[in-house]
N, C-alpha and C. Protein backbone atom coordinates (compact mmCIF):
# COMPACT_ATOMS: atom_id res chain seq x y z
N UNK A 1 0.84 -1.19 0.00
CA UNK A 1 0.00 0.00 0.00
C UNK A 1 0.88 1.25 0.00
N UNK A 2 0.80 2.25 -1.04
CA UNK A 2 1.25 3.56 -1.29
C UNK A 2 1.43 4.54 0.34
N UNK A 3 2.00 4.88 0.24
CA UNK A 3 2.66 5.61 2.08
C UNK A 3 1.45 7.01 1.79
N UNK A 4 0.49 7.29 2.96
CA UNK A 4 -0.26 8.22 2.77
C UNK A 4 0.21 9.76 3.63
N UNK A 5 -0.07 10.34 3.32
CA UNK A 5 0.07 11.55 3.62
C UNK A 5 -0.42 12.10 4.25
N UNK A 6 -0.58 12.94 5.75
CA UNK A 6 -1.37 13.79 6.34
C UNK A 6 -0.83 14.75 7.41
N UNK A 7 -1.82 15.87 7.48
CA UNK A 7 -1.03 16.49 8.32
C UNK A 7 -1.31 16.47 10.20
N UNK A 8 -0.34 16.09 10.70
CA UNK A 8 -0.99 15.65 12.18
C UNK A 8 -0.02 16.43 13.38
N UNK A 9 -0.47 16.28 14.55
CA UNK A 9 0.00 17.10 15.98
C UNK A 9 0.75 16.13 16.56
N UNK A 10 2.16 15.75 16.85
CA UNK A 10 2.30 14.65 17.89
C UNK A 10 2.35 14.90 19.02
N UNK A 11 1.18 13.67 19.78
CA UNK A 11 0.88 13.82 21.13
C UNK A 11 2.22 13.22 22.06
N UNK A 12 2.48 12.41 21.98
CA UNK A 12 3.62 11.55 22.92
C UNK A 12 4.36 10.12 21.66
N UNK A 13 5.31 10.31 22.32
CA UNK A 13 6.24 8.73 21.16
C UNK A 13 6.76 7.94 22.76
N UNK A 14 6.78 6.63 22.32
CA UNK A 14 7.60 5.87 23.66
C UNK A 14 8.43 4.87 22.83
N UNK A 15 9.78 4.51 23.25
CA UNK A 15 10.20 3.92 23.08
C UNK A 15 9.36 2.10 22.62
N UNK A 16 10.42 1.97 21.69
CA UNK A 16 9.81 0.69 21.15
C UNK A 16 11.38 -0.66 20.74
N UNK A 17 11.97 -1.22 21.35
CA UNK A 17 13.43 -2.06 21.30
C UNK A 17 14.21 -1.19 21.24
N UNK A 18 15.09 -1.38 20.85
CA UNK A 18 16.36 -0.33 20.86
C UNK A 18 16.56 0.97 19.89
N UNK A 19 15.74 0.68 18.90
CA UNK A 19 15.94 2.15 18.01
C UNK A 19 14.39 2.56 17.53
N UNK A 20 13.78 1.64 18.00
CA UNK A 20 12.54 2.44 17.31
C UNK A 20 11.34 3.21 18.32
N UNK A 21 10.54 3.98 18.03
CA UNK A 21 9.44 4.82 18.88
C UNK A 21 8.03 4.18 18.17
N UNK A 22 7.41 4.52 19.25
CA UNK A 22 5.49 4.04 18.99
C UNK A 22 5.36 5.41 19.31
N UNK A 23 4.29 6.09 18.35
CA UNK A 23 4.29 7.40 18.04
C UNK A 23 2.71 7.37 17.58
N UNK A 24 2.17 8.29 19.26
CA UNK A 24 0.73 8.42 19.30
C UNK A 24 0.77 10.44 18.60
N UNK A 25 -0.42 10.45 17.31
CA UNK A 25 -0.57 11.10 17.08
C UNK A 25 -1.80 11.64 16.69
N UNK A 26 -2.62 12.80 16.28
CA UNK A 26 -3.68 13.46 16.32
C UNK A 26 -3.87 13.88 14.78
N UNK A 27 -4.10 13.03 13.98
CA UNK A 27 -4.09 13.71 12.23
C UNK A 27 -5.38 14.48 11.95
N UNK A 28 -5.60 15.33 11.17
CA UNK A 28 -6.27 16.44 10.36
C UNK A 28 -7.55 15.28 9.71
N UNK A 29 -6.54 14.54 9.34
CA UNK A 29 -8.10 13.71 8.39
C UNK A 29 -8.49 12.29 9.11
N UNK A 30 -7.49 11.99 9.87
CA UNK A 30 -7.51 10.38 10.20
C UNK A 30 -8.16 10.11 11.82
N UNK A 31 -7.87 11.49 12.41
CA UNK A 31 -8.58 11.76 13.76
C UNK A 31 -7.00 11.18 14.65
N UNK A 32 -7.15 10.42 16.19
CA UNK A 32 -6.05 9.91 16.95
C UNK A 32 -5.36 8.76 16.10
N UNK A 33 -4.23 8.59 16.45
CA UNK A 33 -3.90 7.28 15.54
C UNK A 33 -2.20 6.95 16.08
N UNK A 34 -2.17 5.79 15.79
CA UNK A 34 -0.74 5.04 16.47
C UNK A 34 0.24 4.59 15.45
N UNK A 35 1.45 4.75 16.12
CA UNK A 35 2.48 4.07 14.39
C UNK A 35 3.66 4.01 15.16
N UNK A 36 4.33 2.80 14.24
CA UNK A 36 5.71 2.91 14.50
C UNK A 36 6.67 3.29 13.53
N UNK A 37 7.79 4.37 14.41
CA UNK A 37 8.55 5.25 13.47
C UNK A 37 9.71 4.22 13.61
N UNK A 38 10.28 3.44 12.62
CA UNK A 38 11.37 2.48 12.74
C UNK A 38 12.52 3.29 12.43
N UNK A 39 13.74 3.37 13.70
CA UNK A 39 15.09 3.71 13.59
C UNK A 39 14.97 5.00 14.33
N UNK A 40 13.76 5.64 15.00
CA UNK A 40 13.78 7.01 15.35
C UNK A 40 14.33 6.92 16.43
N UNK A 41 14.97 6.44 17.02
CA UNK A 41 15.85 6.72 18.77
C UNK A 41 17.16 6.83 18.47
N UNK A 42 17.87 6.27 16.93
CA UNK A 42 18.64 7.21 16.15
C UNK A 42 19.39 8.02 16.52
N UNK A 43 20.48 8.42 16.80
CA UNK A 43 21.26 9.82 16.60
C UNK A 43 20.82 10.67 15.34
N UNK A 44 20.64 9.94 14.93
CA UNK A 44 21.02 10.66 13.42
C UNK A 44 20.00 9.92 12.48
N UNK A 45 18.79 10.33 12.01
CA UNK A 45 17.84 9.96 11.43
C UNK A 45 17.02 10.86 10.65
N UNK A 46 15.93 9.93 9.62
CA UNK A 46 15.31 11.18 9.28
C UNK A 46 14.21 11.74 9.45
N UNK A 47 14.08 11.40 10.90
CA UNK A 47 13.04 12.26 11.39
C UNK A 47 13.21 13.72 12.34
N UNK A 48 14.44 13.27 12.94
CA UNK A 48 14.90 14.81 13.22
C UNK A 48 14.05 15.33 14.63
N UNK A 49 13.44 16.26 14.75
CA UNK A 49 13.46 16.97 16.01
C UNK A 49 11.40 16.69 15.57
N UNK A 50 10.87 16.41 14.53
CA UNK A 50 9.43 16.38 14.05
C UNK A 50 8.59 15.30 14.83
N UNK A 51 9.38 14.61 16.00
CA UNK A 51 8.51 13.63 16.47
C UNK A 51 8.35 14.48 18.01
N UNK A 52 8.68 15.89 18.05
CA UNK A 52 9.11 15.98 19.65
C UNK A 52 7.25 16.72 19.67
N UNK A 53 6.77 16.26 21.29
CA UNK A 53 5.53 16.32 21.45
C UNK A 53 4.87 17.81 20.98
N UNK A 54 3.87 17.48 20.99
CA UNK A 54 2.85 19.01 20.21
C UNK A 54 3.54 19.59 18.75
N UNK A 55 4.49 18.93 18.09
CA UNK A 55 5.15 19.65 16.85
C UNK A 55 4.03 19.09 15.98
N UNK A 56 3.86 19.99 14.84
CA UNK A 56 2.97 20.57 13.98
C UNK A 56 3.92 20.09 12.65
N UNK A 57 3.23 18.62 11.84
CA UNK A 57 3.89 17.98 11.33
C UNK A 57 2.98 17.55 9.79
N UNK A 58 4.22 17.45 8.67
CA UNK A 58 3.02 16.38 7.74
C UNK A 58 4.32 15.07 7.90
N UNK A 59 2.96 14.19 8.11
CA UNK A 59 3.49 12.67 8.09
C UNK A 59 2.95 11.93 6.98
N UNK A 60 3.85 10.98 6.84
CA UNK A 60 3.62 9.57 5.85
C UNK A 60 3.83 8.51 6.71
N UNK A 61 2.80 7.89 6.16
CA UNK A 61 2.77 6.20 7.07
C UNK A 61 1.81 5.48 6.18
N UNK A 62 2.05 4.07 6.72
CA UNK A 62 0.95 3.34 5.58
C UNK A 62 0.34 2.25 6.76
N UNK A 63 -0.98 1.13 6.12
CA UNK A 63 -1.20 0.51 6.85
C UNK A 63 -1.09 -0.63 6.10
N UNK A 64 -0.78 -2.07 7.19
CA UNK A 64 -0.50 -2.65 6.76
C UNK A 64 -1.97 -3.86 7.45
N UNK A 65 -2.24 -4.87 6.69
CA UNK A 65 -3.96 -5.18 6.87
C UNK A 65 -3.52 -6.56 8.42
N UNK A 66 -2.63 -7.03 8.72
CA UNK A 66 -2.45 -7.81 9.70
C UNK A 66 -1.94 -6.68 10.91
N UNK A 67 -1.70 -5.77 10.79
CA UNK A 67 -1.12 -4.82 11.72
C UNK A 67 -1.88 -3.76 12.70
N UNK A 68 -2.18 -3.45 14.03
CA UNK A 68 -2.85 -2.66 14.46
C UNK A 68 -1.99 -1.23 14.08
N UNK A 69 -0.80 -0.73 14.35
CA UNK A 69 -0.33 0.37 13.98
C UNK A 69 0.11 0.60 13.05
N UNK A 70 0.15 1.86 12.58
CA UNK A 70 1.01 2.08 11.31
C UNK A 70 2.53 2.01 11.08
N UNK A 71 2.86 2.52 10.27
CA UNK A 71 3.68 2.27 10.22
C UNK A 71 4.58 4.05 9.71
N UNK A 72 4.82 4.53 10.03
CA UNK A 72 5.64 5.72 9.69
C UNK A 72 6.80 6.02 8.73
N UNK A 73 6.43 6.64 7.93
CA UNK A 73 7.53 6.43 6.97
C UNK A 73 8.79 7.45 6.87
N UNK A 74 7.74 8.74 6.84
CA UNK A 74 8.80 10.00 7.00
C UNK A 74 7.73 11.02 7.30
N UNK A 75 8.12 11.96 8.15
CA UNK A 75 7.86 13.10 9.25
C UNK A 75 8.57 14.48 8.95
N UNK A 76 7.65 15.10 8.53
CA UNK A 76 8.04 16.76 8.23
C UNK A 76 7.96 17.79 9.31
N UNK A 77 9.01 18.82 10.28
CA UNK A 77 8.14 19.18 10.57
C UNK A 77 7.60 20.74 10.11
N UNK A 78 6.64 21.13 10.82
CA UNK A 78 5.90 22.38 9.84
C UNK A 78 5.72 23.83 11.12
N UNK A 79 5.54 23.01 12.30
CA UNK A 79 5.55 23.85 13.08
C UNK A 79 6.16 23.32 14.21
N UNK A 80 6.92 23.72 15.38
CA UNK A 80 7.37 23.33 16.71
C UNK A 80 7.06 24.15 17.55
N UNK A 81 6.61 23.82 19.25
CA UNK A 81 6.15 24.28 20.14
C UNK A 81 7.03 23.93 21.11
N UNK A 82 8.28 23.18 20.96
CA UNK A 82 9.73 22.95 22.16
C UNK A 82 9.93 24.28 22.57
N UNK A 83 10.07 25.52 22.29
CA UNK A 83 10.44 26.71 23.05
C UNK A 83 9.56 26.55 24.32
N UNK A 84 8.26 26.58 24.03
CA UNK A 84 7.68 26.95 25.24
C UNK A 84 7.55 25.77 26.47
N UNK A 85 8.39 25.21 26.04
CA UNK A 85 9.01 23.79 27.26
C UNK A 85 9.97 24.42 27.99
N UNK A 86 10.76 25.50 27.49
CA UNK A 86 11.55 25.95 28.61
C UNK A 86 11.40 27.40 29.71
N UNK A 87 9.79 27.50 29.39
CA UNK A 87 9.07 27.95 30.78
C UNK A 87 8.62 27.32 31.68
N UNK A 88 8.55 27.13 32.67
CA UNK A 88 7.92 25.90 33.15
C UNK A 88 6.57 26.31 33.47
N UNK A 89 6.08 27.12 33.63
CA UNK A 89 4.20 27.20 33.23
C UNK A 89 3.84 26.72 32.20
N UNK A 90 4.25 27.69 31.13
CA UNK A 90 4.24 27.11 29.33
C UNK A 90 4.24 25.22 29.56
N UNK A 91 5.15 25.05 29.99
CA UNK A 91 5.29 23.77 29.90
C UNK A 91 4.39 22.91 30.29
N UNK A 92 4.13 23.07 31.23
CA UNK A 92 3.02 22.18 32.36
C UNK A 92 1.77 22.41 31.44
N UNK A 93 1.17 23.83 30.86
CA UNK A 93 0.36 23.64 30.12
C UNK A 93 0.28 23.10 28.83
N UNK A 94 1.40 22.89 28.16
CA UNK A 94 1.47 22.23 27.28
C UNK A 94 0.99 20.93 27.19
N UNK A 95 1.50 20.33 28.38
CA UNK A 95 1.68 18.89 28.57
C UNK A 95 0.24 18.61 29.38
N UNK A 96 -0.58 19.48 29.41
CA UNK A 96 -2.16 19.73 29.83
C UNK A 96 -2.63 19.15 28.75
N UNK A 97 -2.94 19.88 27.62
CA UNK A 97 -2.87 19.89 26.51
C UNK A 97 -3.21 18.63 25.85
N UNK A 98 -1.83 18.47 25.98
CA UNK A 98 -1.18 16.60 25.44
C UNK A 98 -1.91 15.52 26.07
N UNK A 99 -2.25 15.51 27.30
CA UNK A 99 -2.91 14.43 28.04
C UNK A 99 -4.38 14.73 28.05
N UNK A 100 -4.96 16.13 27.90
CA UNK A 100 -6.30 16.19 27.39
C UNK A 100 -6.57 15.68 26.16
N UNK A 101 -5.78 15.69 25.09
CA UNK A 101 -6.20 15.44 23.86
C UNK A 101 -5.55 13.91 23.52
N UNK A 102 -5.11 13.21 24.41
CA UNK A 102 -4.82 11.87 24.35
C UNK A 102 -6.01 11.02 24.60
N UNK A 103 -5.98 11.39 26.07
CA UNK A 103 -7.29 10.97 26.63
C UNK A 103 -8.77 10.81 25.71
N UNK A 104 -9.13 12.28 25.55
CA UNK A 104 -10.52 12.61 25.43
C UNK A 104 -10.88 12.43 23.82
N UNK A 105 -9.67 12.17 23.09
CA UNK A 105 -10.32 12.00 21.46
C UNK A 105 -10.24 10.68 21.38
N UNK A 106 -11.13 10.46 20.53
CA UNK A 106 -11.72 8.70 20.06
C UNK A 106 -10.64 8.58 19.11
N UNK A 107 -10.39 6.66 18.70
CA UNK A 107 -9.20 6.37 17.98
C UNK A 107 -10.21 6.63 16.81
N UNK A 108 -9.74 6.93 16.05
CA UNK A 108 -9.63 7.02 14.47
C UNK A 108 -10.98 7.98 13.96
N UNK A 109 -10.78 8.95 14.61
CA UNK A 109 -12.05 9.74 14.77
C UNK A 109 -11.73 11.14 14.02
N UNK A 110 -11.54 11.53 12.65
CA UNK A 110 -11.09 12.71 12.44
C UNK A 110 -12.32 13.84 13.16
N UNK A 111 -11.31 14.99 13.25
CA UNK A 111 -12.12 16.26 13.68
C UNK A 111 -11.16 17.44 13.50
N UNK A 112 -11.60 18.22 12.65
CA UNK A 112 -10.61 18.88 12.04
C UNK A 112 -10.94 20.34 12.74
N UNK A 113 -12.05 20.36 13.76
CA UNK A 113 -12.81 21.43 14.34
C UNK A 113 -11.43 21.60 16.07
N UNK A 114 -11.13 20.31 16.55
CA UNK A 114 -10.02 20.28 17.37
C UNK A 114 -9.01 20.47 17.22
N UNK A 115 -8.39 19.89 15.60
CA UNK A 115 -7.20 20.01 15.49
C UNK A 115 -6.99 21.69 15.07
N UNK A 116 -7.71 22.41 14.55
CA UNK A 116 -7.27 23.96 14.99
C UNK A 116 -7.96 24.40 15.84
N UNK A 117 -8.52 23.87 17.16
CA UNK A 117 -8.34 24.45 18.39
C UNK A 117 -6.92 24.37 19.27
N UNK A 118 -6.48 22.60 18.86
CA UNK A 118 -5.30 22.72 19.78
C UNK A 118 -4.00 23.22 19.19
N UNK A 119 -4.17 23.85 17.72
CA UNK A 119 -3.10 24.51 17.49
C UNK A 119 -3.31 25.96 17.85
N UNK A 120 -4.36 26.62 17.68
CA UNK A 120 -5.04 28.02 18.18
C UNK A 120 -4.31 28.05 19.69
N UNK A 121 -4.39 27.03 20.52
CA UNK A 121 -4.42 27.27 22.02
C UNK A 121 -2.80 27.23 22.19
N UNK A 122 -1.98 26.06 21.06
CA UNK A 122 -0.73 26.67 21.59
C UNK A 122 -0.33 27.49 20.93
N UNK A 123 -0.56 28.40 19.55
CA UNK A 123 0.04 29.62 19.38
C UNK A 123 0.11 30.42 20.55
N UNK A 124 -1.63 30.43 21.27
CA UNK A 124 -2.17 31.77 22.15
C UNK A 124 -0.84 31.70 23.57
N UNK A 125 -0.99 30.19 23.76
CA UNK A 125 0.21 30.01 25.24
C UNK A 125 1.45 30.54 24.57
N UNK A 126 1.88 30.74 23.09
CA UNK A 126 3.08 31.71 23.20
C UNK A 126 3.44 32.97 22.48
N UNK A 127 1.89 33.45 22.44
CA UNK A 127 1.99 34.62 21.80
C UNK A 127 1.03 35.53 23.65
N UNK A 128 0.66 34.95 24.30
CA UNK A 128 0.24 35.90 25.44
C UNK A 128 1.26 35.54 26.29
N UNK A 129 1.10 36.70 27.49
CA UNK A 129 1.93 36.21 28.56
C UNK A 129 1.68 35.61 30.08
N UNK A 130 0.14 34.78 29.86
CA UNK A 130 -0.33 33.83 30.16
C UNK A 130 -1.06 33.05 29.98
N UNK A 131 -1.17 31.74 30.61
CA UNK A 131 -1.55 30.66 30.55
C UNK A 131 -3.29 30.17 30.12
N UNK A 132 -3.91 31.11 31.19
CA UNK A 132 -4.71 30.97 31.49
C UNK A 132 -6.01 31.07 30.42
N UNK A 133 -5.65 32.18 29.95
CA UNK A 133 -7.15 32.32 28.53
C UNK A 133 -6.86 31.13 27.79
N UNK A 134 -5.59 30.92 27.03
CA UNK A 134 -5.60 29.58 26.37
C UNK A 134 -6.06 28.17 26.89
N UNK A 135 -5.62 28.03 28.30
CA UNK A 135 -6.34 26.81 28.68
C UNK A 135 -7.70 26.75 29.31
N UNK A 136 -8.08 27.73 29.40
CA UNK A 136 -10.01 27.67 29.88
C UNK A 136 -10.39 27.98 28.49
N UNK A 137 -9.61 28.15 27.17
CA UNK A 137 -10.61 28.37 25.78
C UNK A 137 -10.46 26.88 25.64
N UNK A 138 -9.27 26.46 25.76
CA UNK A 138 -9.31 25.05 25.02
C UNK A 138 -10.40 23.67 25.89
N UNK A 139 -10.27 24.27 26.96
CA UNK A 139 -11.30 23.61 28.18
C UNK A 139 -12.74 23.16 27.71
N UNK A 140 -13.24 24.74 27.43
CA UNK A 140 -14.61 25.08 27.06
C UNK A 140 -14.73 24.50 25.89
N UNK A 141 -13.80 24.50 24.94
CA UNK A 141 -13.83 24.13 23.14
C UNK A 141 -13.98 22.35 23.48
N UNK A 142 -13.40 22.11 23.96
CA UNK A 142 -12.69 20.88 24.26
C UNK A 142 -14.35 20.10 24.57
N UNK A 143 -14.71 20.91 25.63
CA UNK A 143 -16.08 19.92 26.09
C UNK A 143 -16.87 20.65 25.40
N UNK A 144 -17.04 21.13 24.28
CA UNK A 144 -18.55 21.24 23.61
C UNK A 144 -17.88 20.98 22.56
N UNK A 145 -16.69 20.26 22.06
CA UNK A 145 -16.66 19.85 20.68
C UNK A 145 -16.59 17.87 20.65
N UNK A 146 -16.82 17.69 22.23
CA UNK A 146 -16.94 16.56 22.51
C UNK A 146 -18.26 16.07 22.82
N UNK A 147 -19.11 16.92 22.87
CA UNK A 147 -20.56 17.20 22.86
C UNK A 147 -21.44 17.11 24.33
N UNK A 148 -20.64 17.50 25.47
CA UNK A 148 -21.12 16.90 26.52
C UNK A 148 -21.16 18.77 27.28
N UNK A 149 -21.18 19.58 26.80
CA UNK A 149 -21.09 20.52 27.01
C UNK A 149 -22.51 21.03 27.91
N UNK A 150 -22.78 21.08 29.18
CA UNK A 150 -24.21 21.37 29.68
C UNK A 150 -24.53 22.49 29.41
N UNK A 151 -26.03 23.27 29.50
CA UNK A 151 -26.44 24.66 29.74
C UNK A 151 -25.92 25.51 30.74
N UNK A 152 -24.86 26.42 30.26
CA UNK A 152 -24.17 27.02 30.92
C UNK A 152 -25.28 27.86 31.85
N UNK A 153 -26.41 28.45 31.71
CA UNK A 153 -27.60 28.68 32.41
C UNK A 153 -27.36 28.37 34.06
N UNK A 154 -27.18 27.08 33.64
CA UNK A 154 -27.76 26.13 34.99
C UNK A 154 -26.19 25.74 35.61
N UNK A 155 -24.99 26.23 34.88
CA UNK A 155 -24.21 25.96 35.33
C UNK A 155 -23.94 26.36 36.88
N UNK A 156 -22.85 25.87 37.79
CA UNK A 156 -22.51 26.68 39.16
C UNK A 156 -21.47 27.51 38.81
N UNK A 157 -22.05 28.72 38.19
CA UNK A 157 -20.83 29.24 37.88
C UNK A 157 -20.96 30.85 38.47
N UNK A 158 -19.91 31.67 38.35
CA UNK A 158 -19.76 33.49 38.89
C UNK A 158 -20.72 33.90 37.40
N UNK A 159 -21.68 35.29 37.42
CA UNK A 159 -21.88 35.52 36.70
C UNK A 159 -20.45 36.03 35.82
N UNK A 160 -19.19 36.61 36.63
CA UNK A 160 -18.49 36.80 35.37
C UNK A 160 -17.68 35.72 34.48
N UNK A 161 -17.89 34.40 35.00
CA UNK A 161 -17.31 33.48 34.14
C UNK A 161 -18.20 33.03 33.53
N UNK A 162 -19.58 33.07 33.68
CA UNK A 162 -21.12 32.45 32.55
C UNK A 162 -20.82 33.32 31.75
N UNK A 163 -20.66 34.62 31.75
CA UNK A 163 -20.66 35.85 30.71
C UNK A 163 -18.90 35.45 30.15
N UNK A 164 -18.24 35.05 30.61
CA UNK A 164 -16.73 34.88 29.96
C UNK A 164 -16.92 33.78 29.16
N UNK A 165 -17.37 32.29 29.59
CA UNK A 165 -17.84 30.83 28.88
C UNK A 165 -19.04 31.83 27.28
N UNK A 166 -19.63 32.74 27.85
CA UNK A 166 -20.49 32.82 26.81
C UNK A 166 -19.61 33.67 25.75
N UNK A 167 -18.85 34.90 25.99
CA UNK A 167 -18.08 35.13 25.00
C UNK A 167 -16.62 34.66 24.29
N UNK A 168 -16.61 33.34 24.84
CA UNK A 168 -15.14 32.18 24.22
C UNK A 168 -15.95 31.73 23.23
N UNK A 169 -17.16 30.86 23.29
CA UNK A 169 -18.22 29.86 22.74
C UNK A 169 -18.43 30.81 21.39
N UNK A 170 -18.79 32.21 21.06
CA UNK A 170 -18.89 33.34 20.32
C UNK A 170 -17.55 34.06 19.13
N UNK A 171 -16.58 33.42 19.70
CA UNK A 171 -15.87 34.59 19.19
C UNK A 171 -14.42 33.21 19.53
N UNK A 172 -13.77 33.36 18.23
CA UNK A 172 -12.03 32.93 18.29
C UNK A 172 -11.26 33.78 19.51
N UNK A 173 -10.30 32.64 20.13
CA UNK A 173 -9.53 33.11 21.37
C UNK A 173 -8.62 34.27 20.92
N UNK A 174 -8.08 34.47 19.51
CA UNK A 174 -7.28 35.43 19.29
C UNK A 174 -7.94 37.01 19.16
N UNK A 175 -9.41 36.62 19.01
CA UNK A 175 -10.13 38.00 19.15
C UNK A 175 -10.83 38.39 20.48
N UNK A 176 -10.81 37.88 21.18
CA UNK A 176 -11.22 37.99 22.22
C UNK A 176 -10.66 39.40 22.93
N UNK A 177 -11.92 40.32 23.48
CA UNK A 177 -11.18 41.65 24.46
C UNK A 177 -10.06 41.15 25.01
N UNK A 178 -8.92 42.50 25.14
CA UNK A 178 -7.93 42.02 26.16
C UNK A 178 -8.60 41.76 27.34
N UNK A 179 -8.20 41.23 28.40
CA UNK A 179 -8.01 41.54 30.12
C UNK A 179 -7.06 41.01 30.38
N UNK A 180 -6.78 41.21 31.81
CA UNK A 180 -5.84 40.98 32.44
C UNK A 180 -5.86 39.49 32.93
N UNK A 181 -5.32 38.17 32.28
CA UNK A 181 -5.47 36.65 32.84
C UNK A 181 -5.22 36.56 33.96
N UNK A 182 -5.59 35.81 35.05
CA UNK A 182 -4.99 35.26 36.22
C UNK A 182 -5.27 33.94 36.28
N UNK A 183 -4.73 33.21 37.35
CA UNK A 183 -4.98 32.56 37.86
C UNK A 183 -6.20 32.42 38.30
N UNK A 184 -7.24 33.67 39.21
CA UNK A 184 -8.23 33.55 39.91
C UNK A 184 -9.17 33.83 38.46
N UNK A 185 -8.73 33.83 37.15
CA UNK A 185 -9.89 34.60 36.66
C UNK A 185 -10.56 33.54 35.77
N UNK A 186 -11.90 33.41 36.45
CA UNK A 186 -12.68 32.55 35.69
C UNK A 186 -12.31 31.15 36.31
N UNK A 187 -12.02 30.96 37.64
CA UNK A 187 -11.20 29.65 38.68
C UNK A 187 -12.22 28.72 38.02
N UNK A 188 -13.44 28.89 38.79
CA UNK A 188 -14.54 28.22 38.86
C UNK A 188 -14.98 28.06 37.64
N UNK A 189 -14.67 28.31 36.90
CA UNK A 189 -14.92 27.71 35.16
C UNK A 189 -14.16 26.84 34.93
N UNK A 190 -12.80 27.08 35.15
CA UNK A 190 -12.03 25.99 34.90
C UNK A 190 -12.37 25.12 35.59
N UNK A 191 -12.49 24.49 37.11
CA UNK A 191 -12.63 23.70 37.80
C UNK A 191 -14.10 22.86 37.12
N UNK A 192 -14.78 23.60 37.33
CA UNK A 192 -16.34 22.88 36.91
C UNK A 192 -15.96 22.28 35.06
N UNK A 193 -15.50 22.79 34.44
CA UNK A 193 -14.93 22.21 33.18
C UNK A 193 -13.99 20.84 33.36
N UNK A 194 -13.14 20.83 34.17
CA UNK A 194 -12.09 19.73 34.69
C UNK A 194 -12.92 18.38 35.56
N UNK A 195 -14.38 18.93 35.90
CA UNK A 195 -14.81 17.73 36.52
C UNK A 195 -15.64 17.21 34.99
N UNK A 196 -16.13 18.06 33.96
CA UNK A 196 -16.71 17.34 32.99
C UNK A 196 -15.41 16.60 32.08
N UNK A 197 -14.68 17.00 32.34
CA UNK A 197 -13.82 16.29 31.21
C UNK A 197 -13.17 15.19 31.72
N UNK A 198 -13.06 15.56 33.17
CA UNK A 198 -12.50 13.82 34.09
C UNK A 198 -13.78 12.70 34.14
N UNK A 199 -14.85 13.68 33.95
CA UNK A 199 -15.84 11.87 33.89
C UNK A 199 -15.81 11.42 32.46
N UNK A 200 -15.15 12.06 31.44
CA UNK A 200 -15.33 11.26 29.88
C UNK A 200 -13.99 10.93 29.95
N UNK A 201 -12.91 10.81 30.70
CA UNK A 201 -11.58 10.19 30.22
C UNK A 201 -11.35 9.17 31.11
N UNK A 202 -10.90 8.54 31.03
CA UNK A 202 -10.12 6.85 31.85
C UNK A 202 -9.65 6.81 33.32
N UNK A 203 -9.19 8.02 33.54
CA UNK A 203 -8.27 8.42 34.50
C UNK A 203 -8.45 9.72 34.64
N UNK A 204 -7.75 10.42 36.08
CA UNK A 204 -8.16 11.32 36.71
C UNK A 204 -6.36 12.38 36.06
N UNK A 205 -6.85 13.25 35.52
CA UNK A 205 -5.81 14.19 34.72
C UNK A 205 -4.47 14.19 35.62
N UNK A 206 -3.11 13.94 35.53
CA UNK A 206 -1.87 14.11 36.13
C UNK A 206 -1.82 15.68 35.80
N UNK A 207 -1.96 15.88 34.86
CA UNK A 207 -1.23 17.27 34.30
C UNK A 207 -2.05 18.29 35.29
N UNK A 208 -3.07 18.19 35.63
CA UNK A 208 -4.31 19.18 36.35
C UNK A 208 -3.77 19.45 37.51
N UNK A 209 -3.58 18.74 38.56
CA UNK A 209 -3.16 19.16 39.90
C UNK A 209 -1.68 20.24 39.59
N UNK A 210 -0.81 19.80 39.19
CA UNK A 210 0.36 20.67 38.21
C UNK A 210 0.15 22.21 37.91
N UNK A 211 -0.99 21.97 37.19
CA UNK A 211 -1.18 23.37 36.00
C UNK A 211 -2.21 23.99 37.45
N UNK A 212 -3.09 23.48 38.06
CA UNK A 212 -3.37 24.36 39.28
C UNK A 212 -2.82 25.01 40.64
N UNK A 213 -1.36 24.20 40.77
CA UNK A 213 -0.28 24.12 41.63
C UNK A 213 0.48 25.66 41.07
N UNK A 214 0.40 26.01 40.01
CA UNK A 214 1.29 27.51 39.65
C UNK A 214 0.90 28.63 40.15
């Protein structure tokens, strides 16, 4: 079968024998999806720095009909998000991010409505100089593009975070009025968002206690 083409987010790679990686990724057309990149633990290979997590990539891989994963052929990359690993807020939210969108997307499920949210959310973590609007947009996006999103109405929420949830839902995070992000701003949105998204995933978020710990 001809090596296909697409453009995808990588979520996490783990080692696989001595030179090769299992390389969980998020494609544009194919939705979550798994592969092995043979020879990538490499010094010197040709995949290069395009497997490192959240990089913004076009990949080739093919499938093979006795095989659950793919198979990886060659890895472009198109965009990288490693700078903002050496903040350590940036970071922790990054890796928010990564384990939300591991978790919470179905295997082989394209959605091309997420995959430019979670590139939207990490431009915003390094084009603002905080954390916070990007990860309560991607929160909010996150659970109403997963469809479990309740009537914010009835939510327990501050009227200024029902009125904040109502103008994210309205309007792209890059247009959004300035204000001033905090930590405290819009708490209780985030929190009440973090309990809907921990009852649709497997496990109770590592990255969350972290990214609320700053």
């Amino acid at each position: 079968m001809p090596a296909r083409q697409t453009e995808a987010i990588i979520l996490r790679t783990y080692p696989l024998k001595e030179a090769d990686k299992i390389v969980s990724f998020f494609s544009r057309d194919m939705g979550k999806a798994r592969g092995v990149a043979r020879g990538a633990r490499r010094s010197k290979n040709r995949f290069g720095a395009a497997l490192e997590s959240m990089s913004h990539v076009r990949l080739w891989c093919f499938e093979r009909e006795t095989r659950e994963l793919l198979s990886i052929d060659n890895c472009e990359l198109v965009e990288s998000f490693f700078d903002l690993q050496k903040d350590y807020a940036r970071g922790v939210a990054v890796a928010y991010l990564t384990e939300v969108s591991e978790q919470l997307l179905p295997e082989r499920e394209p959605q091309d409505a997420f995959f430019r949210l979670l590139l939207l959310a990490l431009g915003e973590i390094r084009r603002q100089g905080s954390i916070w609007g990007p990860v309560t947009y991607f929160d909010l996006w996150a659970v109403r593009l997963g469809g479990f999103l309740p009537d914010l109405g009835k939510a327990p929420l501050s009227d200024e975070s029902r009125s904040l949830a109502a103008e994210m839902l309205a309007a792209s995070l890059a247009t959004l009025p300035a204000r001033e992000w905090k930590k405290s701003t819009a708490q209780d949105l985030r929190r009440w968002l973090n309990r809907l998204i921990e009852a649709h995933v497997e496990r109770k978020l590592i990255t969350r206690p972290m990214l609320e710990g700053l």
